[in-house]
N, C-alpha and C. Protein backbone atom coordinates (compact mmCIF):
# COMPACT_ATOMS: atom_id res chain seq x y z
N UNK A 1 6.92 11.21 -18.03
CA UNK A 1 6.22 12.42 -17.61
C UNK A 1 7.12 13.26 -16.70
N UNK A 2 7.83 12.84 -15.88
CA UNK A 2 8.82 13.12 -14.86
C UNK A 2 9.87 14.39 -15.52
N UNK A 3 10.39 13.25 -16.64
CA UNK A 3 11.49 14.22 -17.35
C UNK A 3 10.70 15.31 -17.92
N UNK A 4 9.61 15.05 -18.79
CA UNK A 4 9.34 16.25 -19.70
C UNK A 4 9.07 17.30 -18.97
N UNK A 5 8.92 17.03 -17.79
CA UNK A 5 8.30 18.27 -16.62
C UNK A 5 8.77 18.69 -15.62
N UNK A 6 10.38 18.28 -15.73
CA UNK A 6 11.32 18.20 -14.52
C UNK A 6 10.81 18.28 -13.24
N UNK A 7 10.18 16.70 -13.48
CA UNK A 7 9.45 16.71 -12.58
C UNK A 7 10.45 15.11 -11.16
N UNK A 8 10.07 14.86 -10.05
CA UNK A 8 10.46 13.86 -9.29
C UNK A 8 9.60 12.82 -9.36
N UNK A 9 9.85 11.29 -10.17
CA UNK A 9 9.15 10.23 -9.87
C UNK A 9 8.91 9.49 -8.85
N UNK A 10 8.30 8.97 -8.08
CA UNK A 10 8.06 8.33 -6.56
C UNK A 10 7.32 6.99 -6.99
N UNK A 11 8.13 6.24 -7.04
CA UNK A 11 7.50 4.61 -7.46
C UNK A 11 6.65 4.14 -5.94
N UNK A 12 5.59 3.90 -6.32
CA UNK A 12 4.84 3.34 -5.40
C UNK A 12 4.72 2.12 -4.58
N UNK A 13 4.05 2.11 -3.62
CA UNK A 13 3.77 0.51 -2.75
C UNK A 13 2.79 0.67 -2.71
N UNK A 14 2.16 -0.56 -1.82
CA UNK A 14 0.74 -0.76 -0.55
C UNK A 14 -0.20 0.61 -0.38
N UNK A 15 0.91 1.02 0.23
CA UNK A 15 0.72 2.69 1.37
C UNK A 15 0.04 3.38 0.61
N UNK A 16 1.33 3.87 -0.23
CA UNK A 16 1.80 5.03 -0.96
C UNK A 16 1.04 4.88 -2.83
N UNK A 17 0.67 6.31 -3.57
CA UNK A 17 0.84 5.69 -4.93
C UNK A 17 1.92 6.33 -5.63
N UNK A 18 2.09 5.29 -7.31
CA UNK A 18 2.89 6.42 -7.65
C UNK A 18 2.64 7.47 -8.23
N UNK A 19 3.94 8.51 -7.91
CA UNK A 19 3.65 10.07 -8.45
C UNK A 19 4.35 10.77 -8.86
N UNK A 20 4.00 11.72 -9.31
CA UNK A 20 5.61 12.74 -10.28
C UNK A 20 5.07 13.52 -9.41
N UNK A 21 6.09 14.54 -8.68
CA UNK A 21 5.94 16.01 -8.49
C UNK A 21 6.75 16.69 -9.15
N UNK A 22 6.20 18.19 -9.06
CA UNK A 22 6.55 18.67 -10.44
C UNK A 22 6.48 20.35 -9.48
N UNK A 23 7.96 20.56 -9.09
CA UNK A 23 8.01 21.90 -8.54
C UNK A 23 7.28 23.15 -9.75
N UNK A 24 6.58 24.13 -9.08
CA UNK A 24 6.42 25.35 -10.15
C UNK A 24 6.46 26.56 -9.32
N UNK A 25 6.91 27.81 -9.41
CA UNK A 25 7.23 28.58 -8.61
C UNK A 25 7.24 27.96 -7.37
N UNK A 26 6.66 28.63 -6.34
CA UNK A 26 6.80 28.07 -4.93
C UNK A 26 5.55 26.88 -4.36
N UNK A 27 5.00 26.17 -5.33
CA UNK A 27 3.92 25.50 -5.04
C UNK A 27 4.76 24.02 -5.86
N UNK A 28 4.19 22.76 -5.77
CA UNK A 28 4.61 21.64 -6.33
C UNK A 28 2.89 20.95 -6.57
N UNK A 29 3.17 20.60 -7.42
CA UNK A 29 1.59 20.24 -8.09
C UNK A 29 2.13 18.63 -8.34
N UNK A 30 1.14 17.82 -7.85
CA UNK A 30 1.06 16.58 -7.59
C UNK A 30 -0.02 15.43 -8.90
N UNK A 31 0.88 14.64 -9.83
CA UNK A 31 0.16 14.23 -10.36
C UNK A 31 0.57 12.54 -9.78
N UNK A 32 -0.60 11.52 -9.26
CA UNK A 32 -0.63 10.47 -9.03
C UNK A 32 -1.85 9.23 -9.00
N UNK A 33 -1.51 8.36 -8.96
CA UNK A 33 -2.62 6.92 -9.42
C UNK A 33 -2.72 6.92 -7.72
N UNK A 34 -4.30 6.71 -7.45
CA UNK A 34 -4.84 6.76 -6.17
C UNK A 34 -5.38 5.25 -5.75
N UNK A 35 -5.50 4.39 -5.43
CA UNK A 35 -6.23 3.11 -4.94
C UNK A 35 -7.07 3.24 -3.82
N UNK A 36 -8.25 3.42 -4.07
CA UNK A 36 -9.74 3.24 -2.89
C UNK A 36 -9.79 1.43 -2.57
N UNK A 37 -8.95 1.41 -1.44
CA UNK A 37 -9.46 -0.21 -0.97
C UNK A 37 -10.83 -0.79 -1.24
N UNK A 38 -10.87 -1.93 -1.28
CA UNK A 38 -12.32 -2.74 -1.28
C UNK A 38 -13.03 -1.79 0.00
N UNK A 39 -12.76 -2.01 1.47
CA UNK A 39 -13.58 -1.83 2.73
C UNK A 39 -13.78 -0.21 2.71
N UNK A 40 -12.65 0.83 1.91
CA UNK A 40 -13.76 2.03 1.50
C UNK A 40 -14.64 2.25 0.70
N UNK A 41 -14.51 1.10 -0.30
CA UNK A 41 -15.84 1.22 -1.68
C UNK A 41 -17.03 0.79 -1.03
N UNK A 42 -17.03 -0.41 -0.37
CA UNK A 42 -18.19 -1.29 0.48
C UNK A 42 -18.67 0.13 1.65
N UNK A 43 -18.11 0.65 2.52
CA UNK A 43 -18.42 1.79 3.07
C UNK A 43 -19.44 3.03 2.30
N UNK A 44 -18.47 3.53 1.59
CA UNK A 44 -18.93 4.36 0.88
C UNK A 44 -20.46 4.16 -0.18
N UNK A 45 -20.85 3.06 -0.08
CA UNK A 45 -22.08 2.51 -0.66
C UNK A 45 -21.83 1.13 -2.07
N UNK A 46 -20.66 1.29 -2.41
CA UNK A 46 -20.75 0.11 -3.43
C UNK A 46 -20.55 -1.34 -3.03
N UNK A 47 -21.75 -1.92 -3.02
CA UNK A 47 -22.28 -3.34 -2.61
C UNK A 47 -21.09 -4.12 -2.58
N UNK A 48 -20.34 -4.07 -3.75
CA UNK A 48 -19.51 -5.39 -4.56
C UNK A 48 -18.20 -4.78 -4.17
N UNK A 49 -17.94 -3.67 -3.14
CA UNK A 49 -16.42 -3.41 -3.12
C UNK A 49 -15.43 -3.62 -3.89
N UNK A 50 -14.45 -4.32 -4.41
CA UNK A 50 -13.63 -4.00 -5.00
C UNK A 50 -12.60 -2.78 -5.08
N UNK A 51 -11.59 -2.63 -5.84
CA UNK A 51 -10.87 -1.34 -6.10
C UNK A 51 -11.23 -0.63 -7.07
N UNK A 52 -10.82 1.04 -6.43
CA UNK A 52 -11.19 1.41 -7.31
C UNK A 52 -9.62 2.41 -7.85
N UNK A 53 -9.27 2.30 -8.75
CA UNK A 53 -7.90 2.77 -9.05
C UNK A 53 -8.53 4.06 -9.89
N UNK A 54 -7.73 5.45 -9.98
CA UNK A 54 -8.04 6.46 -10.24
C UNK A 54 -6.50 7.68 -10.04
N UNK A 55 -6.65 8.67 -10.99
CA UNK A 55 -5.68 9.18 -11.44
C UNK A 55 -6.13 10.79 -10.75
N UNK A 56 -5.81 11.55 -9.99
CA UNK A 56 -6.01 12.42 -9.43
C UNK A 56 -4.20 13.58 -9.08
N UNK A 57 -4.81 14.65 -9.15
CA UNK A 57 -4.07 15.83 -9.38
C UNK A 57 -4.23 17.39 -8.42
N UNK A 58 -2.89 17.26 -7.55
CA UNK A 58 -3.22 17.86 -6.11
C UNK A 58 -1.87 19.28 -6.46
N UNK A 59 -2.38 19.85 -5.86
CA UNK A 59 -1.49 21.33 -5.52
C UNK A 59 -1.90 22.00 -4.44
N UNK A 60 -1.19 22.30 -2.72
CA UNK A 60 -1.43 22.68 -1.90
C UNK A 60 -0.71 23.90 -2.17
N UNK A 61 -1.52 25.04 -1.52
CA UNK A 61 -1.04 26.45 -1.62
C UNK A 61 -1.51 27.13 -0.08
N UNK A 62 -0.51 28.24 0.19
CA UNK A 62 -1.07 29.25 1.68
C UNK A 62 -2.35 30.09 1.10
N UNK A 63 -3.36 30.07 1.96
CA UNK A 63 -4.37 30.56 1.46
C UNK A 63 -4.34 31.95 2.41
N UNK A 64 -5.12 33.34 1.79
CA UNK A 64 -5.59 34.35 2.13
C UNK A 64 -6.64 34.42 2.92
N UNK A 65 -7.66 33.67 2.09
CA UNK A 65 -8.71 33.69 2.10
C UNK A 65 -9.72 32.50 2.72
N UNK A 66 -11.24 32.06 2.97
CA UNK A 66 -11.81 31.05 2.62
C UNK A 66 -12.27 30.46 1.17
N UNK A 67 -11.66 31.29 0.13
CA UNK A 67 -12.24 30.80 -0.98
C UNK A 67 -12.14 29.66 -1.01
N UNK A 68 -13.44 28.97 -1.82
CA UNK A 68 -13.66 27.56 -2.40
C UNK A 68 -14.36 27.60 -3.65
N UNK A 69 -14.28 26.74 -4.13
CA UNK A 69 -15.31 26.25 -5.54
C UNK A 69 -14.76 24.89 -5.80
N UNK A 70 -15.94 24.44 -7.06
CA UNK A 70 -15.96 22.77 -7.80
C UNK A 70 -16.35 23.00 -8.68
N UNK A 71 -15.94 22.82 -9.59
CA UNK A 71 -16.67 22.84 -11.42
C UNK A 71 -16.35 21.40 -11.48
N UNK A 72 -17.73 21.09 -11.99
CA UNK A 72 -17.82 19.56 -12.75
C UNK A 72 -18.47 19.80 -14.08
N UNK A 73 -18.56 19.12 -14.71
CA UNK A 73 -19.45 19.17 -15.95
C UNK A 73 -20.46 18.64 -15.46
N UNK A 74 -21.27 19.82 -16.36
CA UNK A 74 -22.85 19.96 -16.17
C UNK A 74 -23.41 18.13 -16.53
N UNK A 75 -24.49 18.00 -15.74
CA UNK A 75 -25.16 16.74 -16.01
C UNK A 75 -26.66 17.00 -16.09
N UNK A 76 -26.88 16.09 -16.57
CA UNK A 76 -28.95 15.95 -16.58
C UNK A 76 -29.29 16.66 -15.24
N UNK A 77 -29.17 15.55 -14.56
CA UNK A 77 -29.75 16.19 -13.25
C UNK A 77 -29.34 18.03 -12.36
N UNK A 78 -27.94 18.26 -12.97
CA UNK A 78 -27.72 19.89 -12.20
C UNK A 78 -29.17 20.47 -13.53
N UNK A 79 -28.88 20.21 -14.73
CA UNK A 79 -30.05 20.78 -15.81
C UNK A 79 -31.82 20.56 -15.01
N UNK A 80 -31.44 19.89 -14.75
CA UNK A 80 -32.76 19.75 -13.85
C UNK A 80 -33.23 20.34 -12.88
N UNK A 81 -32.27 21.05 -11.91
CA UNK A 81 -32.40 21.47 -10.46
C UNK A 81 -32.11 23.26 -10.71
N UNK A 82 -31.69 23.29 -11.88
CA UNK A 82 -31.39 24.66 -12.70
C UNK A 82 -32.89 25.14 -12.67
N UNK A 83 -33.80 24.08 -13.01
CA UNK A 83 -35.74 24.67 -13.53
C UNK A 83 -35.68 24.96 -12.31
N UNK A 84 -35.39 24.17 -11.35
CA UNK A 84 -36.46 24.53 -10.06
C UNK A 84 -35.82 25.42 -8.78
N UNK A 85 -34.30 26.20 -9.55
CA UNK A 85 -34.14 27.60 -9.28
C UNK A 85 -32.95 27.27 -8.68
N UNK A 86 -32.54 26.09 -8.51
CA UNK A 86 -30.94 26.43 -7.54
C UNK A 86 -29.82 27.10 -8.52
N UNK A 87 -29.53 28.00 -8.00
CA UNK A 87 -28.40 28.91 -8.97
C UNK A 87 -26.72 28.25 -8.95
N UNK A 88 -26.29 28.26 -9.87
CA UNK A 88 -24.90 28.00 -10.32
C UNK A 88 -24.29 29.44 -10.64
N UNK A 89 -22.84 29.12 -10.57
CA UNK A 89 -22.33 30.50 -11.10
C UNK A 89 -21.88 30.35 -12.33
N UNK A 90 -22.32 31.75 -13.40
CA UNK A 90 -21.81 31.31 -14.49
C UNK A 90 -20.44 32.39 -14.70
N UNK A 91 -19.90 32.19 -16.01
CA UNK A 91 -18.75 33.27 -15.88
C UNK A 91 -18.99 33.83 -17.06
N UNK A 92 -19.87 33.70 -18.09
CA UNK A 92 -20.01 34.71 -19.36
C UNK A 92 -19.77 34.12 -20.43
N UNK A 93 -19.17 32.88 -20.31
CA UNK A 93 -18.86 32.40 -21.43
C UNK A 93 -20.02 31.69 -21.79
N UNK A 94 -20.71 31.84 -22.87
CA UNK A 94 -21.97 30.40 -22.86
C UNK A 94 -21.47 29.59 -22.80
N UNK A 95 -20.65 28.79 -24.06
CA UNK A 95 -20.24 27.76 -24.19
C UNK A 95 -20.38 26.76 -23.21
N UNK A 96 -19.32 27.50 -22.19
CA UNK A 96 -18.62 26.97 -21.34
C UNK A 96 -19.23 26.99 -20.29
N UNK A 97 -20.01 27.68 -19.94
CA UNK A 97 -20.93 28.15 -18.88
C UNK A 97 -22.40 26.53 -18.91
N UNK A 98 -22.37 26.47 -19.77
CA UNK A 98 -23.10 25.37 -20.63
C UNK A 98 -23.05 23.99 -20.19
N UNK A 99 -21.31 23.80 -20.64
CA UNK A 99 -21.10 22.23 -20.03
C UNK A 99 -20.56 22.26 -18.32
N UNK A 100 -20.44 23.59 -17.85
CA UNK A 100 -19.57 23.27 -16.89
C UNK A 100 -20.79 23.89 -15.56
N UNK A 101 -20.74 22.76 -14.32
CA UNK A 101 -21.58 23.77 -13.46
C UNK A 101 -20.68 24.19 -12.27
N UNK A 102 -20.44 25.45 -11.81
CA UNK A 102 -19.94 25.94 -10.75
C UNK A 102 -20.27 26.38 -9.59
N UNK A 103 -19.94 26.03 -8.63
CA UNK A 103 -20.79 26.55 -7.15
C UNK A 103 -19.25 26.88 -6.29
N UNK A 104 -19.31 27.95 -5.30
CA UNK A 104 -18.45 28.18 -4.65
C UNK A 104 -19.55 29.64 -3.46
N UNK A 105 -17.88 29.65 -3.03
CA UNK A 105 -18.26 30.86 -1.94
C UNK A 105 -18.17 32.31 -2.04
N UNK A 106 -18.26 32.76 -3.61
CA UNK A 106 -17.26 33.67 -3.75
C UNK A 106 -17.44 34.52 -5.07
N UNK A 107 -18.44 34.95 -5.65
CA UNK A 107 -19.00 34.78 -6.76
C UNK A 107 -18.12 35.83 -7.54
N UNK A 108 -17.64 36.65 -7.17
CA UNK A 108 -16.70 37.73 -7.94
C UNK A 108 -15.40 36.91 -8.13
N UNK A 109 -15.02 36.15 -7.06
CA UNK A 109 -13.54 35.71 -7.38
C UNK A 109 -13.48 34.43 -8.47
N UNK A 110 -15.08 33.83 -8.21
CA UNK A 110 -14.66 33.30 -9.63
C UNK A 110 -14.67 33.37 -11.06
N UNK A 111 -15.53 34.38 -11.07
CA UNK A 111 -15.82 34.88 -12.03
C UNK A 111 -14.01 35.98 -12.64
N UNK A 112 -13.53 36.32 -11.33
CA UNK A 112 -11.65 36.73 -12.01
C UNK A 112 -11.46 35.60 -12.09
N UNK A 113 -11.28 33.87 -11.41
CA UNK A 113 -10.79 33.06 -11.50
C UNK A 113 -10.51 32.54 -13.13
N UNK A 114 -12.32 32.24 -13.38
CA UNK A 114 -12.18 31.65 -14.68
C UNK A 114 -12.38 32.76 -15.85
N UNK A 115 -11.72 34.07 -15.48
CA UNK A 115 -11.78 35.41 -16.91
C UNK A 115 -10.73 34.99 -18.05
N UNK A 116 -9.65 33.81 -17.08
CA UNK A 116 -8.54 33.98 -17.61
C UNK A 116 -8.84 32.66 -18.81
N UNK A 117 -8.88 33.14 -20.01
CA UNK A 117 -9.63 32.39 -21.45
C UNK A 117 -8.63 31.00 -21.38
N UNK A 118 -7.42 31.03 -21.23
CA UNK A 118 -6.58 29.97 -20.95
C UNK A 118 -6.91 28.71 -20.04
N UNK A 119 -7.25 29.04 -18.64
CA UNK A 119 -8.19 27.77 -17.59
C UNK A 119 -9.47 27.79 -18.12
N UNK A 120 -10.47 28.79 -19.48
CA UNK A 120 -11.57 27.88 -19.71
C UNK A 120 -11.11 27.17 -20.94
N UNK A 121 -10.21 27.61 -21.63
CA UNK A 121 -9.71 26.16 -22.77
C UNK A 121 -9.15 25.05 -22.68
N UNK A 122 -8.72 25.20 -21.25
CA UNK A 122 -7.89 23.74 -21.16
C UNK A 122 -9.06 22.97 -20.42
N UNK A 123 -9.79 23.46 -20.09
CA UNK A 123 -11.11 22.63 -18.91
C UNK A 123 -11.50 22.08 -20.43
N UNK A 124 -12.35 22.90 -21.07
CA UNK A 124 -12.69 22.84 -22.64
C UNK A 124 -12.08 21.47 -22.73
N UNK A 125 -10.56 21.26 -23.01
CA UNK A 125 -10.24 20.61 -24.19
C UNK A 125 -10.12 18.85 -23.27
N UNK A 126 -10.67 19.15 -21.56
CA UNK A 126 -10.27 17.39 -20.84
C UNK A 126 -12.33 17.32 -21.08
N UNK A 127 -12.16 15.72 -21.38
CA UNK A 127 -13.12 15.44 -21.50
C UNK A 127 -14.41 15.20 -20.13
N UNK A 128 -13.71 15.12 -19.30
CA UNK A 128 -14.30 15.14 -17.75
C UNK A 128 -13.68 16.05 -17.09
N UNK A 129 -14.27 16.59 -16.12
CA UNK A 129 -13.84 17.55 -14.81
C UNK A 129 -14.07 17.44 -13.71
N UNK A 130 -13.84 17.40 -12.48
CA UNK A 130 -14.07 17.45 -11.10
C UNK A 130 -13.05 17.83 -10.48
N UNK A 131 -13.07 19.04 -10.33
CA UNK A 131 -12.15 20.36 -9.76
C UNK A 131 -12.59 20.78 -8.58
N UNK A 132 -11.89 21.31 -8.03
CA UNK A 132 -12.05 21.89 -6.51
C UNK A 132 -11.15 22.03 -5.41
N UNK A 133 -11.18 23.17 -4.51
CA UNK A 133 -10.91 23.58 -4.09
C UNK A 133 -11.10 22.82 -2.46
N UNK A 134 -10.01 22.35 -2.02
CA UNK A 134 -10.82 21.73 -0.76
C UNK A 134 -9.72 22.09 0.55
N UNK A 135 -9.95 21.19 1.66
CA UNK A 135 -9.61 22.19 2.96
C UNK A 135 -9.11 20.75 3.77
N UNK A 136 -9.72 19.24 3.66
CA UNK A 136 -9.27 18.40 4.25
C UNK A 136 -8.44 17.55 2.93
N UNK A 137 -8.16 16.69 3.30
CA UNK A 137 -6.72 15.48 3.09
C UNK A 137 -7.49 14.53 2.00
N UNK A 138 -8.60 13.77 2.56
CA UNK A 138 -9.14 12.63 2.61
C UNK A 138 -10.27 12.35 3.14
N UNK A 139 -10.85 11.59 2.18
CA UNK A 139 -12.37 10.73 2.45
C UNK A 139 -12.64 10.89 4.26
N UNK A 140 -11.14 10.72 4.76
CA UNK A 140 -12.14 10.14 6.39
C UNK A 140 -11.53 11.83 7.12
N UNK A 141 -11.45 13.17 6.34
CA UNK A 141 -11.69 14.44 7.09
C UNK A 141 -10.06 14.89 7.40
N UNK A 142 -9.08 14.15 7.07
CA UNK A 142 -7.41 14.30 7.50
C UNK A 142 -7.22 16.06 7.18
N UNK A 143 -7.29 16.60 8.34
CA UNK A 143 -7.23 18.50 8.06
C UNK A 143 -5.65 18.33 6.87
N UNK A 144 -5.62 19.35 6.01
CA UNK A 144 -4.25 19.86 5.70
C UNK A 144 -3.76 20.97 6.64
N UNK A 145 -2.43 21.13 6.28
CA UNK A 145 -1.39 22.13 7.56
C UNK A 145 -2.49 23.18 7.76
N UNK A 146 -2.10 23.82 8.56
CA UNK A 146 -2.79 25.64 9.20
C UNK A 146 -2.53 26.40 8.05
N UNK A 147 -3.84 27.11 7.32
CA UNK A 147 -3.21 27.96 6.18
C UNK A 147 -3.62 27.52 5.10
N UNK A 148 -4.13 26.28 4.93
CA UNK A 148 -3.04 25.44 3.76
C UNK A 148 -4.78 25.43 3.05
N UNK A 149 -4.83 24.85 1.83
CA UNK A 149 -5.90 24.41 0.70
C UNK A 149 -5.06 24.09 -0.12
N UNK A 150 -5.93 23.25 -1.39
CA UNK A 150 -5.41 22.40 -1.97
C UNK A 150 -6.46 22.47 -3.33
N UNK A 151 -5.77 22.41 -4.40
CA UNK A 151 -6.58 22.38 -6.02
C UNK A 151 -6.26 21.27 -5.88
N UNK A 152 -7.40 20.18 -6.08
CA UNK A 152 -7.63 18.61 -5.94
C UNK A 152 -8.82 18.20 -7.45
N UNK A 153 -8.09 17.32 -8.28
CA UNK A 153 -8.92 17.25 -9.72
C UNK A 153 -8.49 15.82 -9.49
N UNK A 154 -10.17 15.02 -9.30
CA UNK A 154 -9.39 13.64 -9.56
C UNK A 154 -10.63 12.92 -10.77
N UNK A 155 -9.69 12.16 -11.84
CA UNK A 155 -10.38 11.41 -12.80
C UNK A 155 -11.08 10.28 -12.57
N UNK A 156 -12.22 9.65 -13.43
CA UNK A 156 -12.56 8.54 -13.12
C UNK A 156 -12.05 7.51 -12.67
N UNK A 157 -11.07 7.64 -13.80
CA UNK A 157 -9.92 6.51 -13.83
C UNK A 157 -8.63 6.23 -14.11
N UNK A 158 -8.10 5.90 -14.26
CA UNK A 158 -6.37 5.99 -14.51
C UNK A 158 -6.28 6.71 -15.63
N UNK A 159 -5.31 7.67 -16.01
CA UNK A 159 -5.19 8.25 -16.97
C UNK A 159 -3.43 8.06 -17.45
N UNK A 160 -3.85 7.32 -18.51
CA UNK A 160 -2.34 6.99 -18.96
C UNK A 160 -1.85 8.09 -20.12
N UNK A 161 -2.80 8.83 -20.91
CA UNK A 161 -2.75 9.49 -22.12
C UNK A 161 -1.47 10.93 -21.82
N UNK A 162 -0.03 10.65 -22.02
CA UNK A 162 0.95 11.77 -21.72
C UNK A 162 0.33 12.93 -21.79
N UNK A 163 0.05 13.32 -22.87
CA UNK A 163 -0.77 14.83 -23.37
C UNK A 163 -1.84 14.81 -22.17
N UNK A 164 -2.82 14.33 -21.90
CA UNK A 164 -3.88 14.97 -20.66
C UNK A 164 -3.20 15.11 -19.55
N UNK A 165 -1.67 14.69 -19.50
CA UNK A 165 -1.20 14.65 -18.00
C UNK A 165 -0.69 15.97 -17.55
N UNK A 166 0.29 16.08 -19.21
CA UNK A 166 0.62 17.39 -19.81
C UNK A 166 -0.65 18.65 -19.53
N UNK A 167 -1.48 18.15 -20.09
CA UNK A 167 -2.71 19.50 -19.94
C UNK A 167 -3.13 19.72 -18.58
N UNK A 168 -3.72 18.35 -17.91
CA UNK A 168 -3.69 19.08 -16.40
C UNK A 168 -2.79 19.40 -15.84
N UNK A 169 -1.30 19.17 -15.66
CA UNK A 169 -0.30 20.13 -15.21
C UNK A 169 -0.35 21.44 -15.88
N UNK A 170 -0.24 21.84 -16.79
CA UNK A 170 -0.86 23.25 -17.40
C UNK A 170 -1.69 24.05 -16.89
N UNK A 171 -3.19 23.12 -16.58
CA UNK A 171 -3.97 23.62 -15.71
C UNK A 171 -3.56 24.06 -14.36
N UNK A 172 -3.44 23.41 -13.79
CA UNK A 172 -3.37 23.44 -12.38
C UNK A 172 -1.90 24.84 -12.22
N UNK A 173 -0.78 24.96 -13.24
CA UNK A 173 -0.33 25.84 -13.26
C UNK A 173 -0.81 27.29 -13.40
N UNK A 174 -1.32 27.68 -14.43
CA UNK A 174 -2.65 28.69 -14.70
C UNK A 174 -3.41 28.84 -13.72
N UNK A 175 -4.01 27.87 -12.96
CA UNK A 175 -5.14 28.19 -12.07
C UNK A 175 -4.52 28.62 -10.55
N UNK A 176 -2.87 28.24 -10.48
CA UNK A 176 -2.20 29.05 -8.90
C UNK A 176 -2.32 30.21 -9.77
N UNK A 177 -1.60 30.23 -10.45
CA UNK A 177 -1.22 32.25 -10.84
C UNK A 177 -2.47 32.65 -10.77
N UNK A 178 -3.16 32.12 -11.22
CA UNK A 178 -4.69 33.30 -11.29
C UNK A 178 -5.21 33.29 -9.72
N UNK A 179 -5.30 32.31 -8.70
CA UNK A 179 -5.64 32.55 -7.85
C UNK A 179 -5.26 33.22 -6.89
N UNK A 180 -2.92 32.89 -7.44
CA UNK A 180 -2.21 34.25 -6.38
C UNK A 180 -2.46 35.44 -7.02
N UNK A 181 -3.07 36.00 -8.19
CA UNK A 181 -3.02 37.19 -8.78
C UNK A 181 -4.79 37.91 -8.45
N UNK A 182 -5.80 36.56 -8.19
CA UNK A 182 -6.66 37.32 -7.54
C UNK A 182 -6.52 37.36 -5.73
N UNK A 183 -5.43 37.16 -5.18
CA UNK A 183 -5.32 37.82 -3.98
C UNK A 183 -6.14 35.98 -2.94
N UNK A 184 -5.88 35.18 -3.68
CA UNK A 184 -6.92 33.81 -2.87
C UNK A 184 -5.47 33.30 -2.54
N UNK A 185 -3.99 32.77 -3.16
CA UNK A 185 -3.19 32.08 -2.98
C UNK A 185 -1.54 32.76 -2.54
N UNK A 186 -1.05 32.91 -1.48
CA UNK A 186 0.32 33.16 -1.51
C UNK A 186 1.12 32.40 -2.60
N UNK A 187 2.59 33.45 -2.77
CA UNK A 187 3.34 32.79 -4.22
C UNK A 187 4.01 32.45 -2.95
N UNK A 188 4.10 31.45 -1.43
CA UNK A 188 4.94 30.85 -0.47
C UNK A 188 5.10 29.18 -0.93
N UNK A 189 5.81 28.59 0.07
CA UNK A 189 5.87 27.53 -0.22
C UNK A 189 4.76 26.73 0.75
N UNK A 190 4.29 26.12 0.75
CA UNK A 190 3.52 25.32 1.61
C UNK A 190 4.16 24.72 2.84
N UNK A 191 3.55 24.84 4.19
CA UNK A 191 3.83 23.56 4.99
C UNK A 191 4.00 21.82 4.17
N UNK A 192 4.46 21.26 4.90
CA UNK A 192 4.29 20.05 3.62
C UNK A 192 3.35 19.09 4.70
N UNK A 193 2.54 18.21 3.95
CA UNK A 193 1.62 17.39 4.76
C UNK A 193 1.60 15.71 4.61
């Protein structure tokens, strides 16, 4: 994955996982295998702790703005809370508008966010989503630099399949330009964290 994307491999330990970064204009988009210890699963509510290993996909950028948002795919229950009036944002597309539910701060910018037909086909074509826009590090609140946000997409589970690794780097490329082109992301380089 490294090479096809001239990208830097970082073999992992304990600490650390492993990861390719993958410079793109002035941002570096982070694809890596994450490990949730047993004593954060047991915390976090799962009885039987254990690990939980998971494949997640980070890009920190200088922000303008407070923009935020999360698109997940739609489930029973958002279909449910839809009757009894809590609003989602949609962007025009049915289709897509359909499987995907969106909430943010910002209802014009996402609606430029996702105009661009390219970030709704590649969402389209991964079979799960959990996207977003976030402001801390980590589960226990770790701020990122002054400035700073982060496009954070993490999978159920390990994702070994080259091509989806391929497509969310795609994504996450598409979705800086559109966000430095709606005025949410500097084309700078990040503090690093």
């Amino acid at each position: 994955l490294a090479t096809d994307l001239n990208g830097k491999f970082t073999l992992g330990d304990f600490y650390n996982p492993v990861k390719v970064d993958v410079p793109f204009q002035n941002w570096t988009i982070t694809l890596d295998t994450n490990v949730l210890m047993e004593f954060i699963n047991i915390s976090a509510g799962n009885p039987y702790g254990g690990n939980s290993e998971y494949t997640r996909v980070r890009a920190s950028f200088l922000k303008t703005s407070n923009f935020q948002f999360s698109i997940t795919n739609t489930s029973v229950f958002d279909s449910f809370v839809k009757i009894f009036g809590a609003q989602d944002i949609t962007v025009g597309d049915e289709v897509f508008d359909k499987l995907f539910t969106i909430k943010g701060n910002d209802e014009f910018k996402i609606k430029e966010l996702f105009s661009k037909a390219v970030i709704r086909n590649l969402l389209l074509d991964l079979v799960e989503v959990n996207l977003a826009i976030r402001t801390e590090e980590s589960l226990f609140g770790d701020q990122l630099p002054e400035n700073t946000n982060e496009i954070y997409f993490k999978a159920e589970d390990v994702i070994v399949d080259l091509n989806k690794l391929k497509l969310l780097h795609q994504l996450f490329s598409e979705i800086l330009l559109q966000l430095h082109k709606i005025g949410v992301a500097k084309n700078d380089t990040p503090n690093s964290h």
